[in-house]
Protein backbone atom coordinates (compact mmCIF):
# COMPACT_ATOMS: atom_id res chain seq x y z
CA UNK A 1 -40.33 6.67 60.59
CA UNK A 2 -43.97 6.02 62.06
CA UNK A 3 -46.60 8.11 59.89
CA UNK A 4 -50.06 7.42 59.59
CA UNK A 5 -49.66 5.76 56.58
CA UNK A 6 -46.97 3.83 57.82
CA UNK A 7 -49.08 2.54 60.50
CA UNK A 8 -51.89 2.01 57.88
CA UNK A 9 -49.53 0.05 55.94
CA UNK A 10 -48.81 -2.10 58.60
CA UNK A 11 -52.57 -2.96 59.42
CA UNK A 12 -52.41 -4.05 55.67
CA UNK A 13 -49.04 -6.34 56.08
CA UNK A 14 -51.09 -7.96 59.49
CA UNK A 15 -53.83 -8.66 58.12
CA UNK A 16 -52.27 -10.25 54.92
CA UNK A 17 -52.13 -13.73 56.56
CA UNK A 18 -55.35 -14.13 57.70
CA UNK A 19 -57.49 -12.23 54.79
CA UNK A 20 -55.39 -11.64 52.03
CA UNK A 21 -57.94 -9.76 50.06
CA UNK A 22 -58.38 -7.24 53.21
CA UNK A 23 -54.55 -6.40 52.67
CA UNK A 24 -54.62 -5.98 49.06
CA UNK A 25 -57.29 -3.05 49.25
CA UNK A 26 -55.61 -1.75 52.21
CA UNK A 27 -52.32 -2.17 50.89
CA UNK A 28 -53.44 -0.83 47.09
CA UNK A 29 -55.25 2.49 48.89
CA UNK A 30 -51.86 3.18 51.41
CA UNK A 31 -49.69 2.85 48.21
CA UNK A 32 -51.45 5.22 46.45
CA UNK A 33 -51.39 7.58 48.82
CA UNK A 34 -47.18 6.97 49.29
CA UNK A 35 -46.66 7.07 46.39
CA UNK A 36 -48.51 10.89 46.02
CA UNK A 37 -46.48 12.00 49.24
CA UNK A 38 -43.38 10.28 48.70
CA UNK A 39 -43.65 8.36 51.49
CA UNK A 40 -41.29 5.63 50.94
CA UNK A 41 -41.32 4.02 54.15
CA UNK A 42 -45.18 3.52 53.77
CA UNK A 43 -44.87 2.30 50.20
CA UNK A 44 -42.31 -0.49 51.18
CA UNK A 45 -44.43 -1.40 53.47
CA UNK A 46 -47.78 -1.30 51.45
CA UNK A 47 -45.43 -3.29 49.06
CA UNK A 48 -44.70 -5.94 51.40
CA UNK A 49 -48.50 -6.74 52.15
CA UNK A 50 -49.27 -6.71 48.76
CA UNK A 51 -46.20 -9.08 48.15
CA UNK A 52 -47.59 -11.23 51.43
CA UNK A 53 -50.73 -11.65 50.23
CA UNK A 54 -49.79 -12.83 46.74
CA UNK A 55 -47.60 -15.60 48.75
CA UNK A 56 -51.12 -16.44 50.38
CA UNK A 57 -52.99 -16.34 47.20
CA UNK A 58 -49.80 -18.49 45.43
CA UNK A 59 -48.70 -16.21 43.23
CA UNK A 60 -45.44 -15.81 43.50
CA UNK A 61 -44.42 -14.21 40.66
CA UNK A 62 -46.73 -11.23 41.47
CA UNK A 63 -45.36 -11.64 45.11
CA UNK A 64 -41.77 -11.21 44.48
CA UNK A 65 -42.12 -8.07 41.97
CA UNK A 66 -43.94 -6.64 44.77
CA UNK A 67 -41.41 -7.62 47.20
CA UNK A 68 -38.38 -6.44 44.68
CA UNK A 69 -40.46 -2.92 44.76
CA UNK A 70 -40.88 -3.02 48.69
CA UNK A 71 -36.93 -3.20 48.88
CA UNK A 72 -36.66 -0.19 46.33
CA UNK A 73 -38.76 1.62 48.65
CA UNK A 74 -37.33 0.66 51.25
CA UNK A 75 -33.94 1.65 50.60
CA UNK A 76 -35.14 5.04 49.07
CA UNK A 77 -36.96 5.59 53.08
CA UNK A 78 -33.67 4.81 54.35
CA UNK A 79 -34.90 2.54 56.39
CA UNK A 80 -32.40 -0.54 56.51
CA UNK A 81 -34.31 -2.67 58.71
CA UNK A 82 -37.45 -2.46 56.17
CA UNK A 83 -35.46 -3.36 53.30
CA UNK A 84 -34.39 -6.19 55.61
CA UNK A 85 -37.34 -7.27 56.39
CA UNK A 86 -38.91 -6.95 52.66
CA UNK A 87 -35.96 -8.81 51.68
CA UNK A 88 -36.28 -12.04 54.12
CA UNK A 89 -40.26 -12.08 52.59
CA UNK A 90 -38.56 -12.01 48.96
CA UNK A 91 -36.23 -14.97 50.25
CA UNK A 92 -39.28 -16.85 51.76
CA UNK A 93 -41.00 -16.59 48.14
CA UNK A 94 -37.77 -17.44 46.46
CA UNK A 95 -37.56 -20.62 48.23
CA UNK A 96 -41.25 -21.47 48.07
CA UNK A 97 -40.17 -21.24 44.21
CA UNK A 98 -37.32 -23.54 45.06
CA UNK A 99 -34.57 -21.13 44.02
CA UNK A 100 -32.73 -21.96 47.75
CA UNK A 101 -29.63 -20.26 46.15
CA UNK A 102 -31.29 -16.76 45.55
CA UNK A 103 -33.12 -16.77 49.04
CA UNK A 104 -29.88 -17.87 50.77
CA UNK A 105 -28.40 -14.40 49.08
CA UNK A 106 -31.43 -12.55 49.84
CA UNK A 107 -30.90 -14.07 53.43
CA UNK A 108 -27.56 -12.99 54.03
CA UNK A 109 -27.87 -9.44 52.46
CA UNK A 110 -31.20 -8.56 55.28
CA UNK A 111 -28.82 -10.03 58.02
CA UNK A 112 -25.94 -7.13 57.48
CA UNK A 113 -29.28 -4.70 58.18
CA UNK A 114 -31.10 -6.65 61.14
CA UNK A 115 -30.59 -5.39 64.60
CA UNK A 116 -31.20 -7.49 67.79
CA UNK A 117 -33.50 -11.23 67.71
């Protein structure tokens, strides 16, 4: 599953904590490119940083429609442990929100996918 843009995506979803604005232009340019090439493992990603760095900015409307796209992605990449991922984001926005109902769903569907600690 590891592609450049992948890997670029993921430099975009790192840095979304410490300089959200940094991961929106590096997020914005790898989903682009995905979306172009069809990479769907790179545009859940790129989603997820986009979706991470709305959390940061506190918009969390914007940050779950990205998140609800990174899962789409995610699940079109086959790639169960990135919808898993993208989906315990979604459940951290959802309860920053205070809908604990939805993010305990969201929860227990990305558990069924995640592997290991």
């Amino acid at each position: 599953m590891s592609s450049a843009l992948v890997d670029q995506a993921r430099e975009a979803l790192r840095s979304a904590d410490s300089d959200p604005r940094l991961a929106i232009d590096r997020a914005t340019g790898v989903l682009v490119r995905a979306k172009v090439i069809r990479d769907f493992a790179a545009a859940c990603v790129a989603e997820r940083a986009l979706g991470l760095a709305a959390i940061h900015g506190r918009d969390l409307d914007v940050a779950m429609r990205h998140l609800r796209s990174a899962i789409r992605y995610g699940e079109r990449s086959a790639a169960p442990e990135l919808v898993a991922q993208a989906r315990m984001t979604l459940a951290f926005a959802m309860g920053s929100r205070g809908w604990s109902g939805r993010a305990l769903r969201e929860i227990d569907l990305a558990l069924s996918d995640l592997r290991g600690t």
